[in-house]
N, C-alpha and C. Protein backbone atom coordinates (compact mmCIF):
# COMPACT_ATOMS: atom_id res chain seq x y z
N UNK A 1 0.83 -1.18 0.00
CA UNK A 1 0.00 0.00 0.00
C UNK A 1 0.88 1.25 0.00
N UNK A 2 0.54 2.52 -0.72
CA UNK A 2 1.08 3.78 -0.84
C UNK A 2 0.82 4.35 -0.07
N UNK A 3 1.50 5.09 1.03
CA UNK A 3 1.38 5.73 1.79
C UNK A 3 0.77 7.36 0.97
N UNK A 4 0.19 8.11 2.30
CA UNK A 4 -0.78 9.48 1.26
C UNK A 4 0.47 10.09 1.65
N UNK A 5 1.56 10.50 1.54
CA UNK A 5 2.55 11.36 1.54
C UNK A 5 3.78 10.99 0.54
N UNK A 6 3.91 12.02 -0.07
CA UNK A 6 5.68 11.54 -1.19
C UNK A 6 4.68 11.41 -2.53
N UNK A 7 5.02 10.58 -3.30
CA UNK A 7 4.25 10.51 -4.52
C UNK A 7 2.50 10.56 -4.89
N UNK A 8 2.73 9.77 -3.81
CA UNK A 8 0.87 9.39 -4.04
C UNK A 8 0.44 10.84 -3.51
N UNK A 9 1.22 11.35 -2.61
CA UNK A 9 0.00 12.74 -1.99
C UNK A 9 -0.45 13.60 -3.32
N UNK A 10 0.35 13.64 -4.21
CA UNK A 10 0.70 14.09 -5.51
C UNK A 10 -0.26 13.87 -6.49
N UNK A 11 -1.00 12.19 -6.03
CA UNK A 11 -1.94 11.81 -6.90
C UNK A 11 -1.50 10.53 -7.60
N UNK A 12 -0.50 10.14 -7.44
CA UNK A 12 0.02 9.11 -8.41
C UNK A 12 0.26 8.10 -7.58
N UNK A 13 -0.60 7.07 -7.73
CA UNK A 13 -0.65 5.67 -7.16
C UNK A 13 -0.31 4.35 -7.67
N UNK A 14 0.00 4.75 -9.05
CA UNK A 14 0.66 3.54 -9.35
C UNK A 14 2.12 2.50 -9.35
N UNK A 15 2.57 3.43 -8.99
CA UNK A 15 4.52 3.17 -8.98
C UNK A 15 4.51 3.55 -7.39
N UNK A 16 5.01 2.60 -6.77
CA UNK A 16 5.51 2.43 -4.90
C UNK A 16 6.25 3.44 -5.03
N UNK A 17 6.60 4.42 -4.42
CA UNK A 17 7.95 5.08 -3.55
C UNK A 17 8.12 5.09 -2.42
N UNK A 18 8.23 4.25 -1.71
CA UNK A 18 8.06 4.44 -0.03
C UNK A 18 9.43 5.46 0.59
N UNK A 19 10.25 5.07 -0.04
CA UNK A 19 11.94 6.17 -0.01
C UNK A 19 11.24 7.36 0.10
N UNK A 20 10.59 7.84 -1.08
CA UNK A 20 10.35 9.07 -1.26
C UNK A 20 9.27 9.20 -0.66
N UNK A 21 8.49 8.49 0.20
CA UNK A 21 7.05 8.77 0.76
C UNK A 21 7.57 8.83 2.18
N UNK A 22 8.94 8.34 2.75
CA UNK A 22 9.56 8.79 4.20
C UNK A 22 10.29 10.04 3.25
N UNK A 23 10.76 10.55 3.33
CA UNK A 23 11.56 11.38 2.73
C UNK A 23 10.34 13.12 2.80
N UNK A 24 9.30 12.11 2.60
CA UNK A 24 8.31 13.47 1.89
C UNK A 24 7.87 13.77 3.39
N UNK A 25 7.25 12.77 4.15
CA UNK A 25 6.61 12.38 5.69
C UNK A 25 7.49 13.15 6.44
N UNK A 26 9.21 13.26 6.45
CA UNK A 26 10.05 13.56 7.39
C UNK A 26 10.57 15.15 7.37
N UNK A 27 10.35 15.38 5.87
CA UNK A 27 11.44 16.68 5.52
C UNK A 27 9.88 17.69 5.41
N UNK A 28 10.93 18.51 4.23
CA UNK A 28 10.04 19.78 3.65
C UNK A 28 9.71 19.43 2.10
N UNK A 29 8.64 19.27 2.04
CA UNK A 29 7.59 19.32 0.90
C UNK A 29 7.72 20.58 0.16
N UNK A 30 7.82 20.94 -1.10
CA UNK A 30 7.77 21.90 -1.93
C UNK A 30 6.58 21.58 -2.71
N UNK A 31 5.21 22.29 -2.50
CA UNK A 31 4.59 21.99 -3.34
C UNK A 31 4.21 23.22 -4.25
N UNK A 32 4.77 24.18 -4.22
CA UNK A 32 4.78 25.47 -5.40
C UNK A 32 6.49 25.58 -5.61
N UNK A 33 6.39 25.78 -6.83
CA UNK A 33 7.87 26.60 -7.54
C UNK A 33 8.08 27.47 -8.75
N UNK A 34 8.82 28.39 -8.73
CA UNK A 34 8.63 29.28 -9.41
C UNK A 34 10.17 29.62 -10.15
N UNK A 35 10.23 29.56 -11.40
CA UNK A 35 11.00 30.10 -12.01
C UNK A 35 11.58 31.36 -12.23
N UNK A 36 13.00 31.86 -11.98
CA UNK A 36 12.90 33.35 -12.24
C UNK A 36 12.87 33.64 -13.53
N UNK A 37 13.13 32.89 -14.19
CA UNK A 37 13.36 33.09 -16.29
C UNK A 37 12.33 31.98 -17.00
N UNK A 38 12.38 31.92 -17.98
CA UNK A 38 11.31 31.23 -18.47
C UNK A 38 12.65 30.36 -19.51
N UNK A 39 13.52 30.81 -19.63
CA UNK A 39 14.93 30.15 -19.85
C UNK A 39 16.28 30.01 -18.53
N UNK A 40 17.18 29.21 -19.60
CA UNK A 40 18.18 28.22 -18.49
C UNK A 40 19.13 29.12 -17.79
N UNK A 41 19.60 29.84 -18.73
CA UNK A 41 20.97 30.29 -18.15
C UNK A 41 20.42 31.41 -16.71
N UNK A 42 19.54 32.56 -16.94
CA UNK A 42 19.22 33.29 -15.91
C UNK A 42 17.89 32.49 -14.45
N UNK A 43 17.68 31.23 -14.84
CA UNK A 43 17.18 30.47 -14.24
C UNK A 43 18.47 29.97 -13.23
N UNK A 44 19.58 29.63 -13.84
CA UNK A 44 20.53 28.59 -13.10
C UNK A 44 21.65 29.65 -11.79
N UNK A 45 21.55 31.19 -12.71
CA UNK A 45 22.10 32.02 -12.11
C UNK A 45 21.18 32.63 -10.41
N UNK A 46 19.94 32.38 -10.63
CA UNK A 46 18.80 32.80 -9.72
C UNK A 46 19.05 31.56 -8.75
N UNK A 47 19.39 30.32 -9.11
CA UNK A 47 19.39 28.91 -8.09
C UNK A 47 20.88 29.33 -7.59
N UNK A 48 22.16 29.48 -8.46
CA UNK A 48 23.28 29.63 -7.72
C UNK A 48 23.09 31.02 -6.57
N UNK A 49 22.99 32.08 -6.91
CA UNK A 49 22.61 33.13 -6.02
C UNK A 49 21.49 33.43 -5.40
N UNK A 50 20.76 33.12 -5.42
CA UNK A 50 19.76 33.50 -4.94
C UNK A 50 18.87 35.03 -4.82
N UNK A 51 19.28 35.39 -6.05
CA UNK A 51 19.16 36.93 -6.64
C UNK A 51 18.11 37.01 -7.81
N UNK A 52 17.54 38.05 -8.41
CA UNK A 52 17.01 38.28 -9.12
C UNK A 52 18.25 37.79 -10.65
N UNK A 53 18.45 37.36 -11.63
CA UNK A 53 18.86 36.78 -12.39
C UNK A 53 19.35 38.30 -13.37
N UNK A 54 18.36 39.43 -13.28
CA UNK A 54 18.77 41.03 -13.83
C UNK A 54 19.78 41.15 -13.08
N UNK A 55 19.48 41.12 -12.08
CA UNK A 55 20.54 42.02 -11.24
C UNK A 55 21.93 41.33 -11.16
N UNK A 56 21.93 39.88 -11.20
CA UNK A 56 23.63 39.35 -11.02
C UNK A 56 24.12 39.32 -12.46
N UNK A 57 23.22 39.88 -13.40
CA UNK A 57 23.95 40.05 -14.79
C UNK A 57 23.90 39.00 -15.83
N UNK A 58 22.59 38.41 -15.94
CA UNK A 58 21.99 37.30 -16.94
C UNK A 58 20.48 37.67 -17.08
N UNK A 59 20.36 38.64 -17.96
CA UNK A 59 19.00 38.76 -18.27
C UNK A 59 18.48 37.85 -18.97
N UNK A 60 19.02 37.15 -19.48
CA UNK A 60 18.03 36.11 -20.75
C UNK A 60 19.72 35.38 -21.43
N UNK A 61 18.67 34.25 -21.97
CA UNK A 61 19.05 32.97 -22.25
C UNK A 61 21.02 33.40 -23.40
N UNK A 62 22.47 32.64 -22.66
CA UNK A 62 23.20 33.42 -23.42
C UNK A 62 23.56 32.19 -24.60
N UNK A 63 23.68 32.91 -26.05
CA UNK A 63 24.28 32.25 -27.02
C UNK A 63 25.96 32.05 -26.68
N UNK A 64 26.61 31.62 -27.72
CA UNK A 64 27.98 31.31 -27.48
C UNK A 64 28.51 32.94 -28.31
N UNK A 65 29.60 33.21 -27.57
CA UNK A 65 29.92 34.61 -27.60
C UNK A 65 30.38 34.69 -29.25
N UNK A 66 29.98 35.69 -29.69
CA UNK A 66 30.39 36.66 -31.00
C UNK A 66 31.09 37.96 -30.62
N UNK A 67 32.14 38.04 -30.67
CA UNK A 67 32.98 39.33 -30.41
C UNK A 67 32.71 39.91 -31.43
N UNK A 68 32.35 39.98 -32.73
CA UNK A 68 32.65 40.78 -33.73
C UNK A 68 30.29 41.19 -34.01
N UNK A 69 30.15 40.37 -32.48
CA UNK A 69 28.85 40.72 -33.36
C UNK A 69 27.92 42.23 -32.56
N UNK A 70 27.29 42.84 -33.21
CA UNK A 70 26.60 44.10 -32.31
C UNK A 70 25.91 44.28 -31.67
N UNK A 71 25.62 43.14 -31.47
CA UNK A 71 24.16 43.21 -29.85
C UNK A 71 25.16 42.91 -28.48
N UNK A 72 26.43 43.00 -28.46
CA UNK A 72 27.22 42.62 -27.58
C UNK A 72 26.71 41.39 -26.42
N UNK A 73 25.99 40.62 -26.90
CA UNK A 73 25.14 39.49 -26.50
C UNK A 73 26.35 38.63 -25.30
N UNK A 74 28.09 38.66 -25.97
CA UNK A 74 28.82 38.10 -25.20
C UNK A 74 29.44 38.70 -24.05
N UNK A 75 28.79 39.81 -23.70
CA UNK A 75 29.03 40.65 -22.33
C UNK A 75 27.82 40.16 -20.98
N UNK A 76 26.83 39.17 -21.72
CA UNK A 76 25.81 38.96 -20.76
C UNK A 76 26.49 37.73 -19.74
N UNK A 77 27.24 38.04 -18.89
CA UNK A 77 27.31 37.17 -17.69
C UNK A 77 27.10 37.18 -16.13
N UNK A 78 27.27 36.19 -15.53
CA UNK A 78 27.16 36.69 -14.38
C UNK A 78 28.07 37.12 -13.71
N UNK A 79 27.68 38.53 -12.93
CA UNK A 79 28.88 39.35 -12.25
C UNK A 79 30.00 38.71 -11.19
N UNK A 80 30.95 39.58 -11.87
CA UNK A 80 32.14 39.10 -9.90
C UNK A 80 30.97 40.02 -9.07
N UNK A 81 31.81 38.96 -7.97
CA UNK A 81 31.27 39.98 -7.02
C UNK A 81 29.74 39.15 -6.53
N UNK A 82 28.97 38.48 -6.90
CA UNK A 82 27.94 37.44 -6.87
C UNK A 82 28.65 36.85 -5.60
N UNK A 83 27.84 36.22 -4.94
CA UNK A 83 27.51 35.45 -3.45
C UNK A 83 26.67 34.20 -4.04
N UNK A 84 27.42 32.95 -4.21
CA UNK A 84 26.84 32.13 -4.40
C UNK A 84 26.45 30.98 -3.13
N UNK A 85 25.53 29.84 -3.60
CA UNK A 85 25.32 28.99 -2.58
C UNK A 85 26.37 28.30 -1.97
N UNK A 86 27.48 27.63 -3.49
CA UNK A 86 28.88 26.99 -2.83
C UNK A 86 29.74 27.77 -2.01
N UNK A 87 29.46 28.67 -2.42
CA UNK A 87 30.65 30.03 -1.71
C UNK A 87 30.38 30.20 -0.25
N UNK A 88 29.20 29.84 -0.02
CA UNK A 88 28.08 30.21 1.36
C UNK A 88 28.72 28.49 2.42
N UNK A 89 28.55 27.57 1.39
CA UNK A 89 28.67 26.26 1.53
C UNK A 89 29.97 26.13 3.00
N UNK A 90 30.94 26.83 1.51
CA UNK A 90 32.55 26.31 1.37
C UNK A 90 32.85 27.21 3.06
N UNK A 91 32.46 28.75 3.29
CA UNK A 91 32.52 28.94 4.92
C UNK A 91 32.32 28.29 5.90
N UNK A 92 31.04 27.16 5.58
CA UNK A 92 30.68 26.26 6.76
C UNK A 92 31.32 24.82 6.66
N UNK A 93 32.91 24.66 6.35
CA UNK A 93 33.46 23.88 5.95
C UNK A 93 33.38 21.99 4.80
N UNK A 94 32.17 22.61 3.58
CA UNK A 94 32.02 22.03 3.49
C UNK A 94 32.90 21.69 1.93
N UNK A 95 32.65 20.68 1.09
CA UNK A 95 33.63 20.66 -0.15
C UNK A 95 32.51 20.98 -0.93
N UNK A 96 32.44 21.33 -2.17
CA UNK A 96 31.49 21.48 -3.24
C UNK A 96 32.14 21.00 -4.56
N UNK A 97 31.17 20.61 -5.38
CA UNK A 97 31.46 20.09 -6.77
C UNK A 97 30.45 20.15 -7.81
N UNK A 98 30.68 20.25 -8.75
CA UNK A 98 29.56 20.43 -9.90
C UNK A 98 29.63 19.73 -11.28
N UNK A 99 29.32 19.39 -11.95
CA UNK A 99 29.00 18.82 -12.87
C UNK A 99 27.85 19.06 -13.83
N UNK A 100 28.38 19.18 -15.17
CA UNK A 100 26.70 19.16 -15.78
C UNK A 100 27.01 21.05 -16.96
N UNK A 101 26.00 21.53 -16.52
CA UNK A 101 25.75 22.43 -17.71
C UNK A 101 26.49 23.93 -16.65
N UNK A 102 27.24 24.76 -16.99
CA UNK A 102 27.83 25.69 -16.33
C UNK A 102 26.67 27.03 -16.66
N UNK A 103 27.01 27.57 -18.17
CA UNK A 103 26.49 28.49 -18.95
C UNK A 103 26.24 29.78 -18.25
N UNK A 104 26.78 30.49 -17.19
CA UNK A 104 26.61 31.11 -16.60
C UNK A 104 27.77 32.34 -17.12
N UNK A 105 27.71 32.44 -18.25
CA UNK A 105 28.85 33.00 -19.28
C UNK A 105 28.70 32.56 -20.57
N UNK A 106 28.90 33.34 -21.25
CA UNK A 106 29.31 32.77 -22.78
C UNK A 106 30.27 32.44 -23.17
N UNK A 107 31.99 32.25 -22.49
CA UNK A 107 32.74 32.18 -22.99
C UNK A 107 32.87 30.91 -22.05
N UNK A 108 33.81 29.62 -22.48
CA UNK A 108 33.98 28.83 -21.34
C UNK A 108 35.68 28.52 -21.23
N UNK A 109 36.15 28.07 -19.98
CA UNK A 109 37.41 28.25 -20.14
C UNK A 109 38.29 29.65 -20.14
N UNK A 110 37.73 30.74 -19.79
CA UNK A 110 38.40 32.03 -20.51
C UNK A 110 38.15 33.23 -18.88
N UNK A 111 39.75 33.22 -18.53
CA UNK A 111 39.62 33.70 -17.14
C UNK A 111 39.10 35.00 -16.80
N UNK A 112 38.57 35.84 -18.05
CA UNK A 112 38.07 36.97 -18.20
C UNK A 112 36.14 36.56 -17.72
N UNK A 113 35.76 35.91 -17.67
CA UNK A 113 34.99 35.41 -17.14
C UNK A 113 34.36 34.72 -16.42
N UNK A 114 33.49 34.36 -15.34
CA UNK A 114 33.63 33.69 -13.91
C UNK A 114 33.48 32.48 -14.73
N UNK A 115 33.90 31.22 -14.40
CA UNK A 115 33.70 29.49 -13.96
C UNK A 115 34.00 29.31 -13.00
N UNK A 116 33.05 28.23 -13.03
CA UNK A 116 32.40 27.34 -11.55
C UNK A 116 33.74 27.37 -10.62
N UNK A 117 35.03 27.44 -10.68
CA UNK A 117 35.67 27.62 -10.00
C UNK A 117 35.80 29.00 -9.41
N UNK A 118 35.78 29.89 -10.04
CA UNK A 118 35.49 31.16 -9.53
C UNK A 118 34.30 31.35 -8.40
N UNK A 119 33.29 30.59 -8.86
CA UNK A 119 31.86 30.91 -7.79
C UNK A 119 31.96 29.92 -6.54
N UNK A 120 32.91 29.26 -6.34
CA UNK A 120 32.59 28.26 -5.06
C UNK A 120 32.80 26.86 -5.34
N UNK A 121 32.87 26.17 -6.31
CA UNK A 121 32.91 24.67 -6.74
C UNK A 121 34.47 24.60 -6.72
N UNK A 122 34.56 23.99 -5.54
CA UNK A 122 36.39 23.17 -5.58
C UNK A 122 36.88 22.38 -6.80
N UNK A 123 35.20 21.39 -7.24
CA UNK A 123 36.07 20.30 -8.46
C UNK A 123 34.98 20.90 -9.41
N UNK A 124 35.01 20.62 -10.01
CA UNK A 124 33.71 21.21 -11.32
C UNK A 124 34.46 20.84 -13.08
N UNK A 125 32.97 20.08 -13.36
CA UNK A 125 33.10 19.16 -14.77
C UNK A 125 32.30 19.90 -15.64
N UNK A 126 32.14 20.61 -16.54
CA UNK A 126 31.13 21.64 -16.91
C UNK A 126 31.35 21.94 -18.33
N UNK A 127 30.04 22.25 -18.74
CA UNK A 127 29.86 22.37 -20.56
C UNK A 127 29.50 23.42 -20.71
């Protein structure tokens, strides 16, 4: 039997989760969420900081940088100077690591611009 908390509270009774039905029973339930962007990159910048996604300097979704092009589209990153979650982490002695999609810049690799090492991630694998 499915317990009414974790999946099933959700409505979905066909697939067991009991993991996730203690998990749901014990912790904090999120049952609203809200996006700050309706795209990735100023979405991922709003989860690392916890800022409005304008204000740390990712208004909208970034292409891969064009220096020669005129919407200066490859200046859209996120600022130094940002307070991230790892950064918050790494004070309360903990390690951090990341993996997965960075995009929090248009340029990657290029020290003129923050990577995940810059924001708080000790090891970081990133595209």
């Amino acid at each position: 039997m499915i317990s009414d908390t974790g999946i099933s509270r959700y409505g979905y009774k066909i697939i067991q989760t009991p993991n996730l039905d203690k998990l749901a029973a014990d912790g904090i339930q999120f049952t609203s969420a809200y996006s700050a962007a309706p795209v990735c990159s100023p979405s991922r910048v709003d989860l690392l900081t916890g800022r409005n996604p304008n204000l740390a300097g990712v208004y909208d979704w970034i292409p891969e940088a064009q220096p020669n092009a005129k919407n200066s589209r490859d200046l859209v990153h996120m600022r130094k100077g940002e307070t991230t979650i790892p950064m918050l982490l790494k004070t309360q002695g903990y390690a951090t690591a990341m993996a997965g999609k960075w995009h929090c810049n248009p340029v990657s690799n290029d020290p003129s611009q923050l990577q995940p090492g810059d924001m708080g991630f000790d090891h970081w694998f990133a595209t």
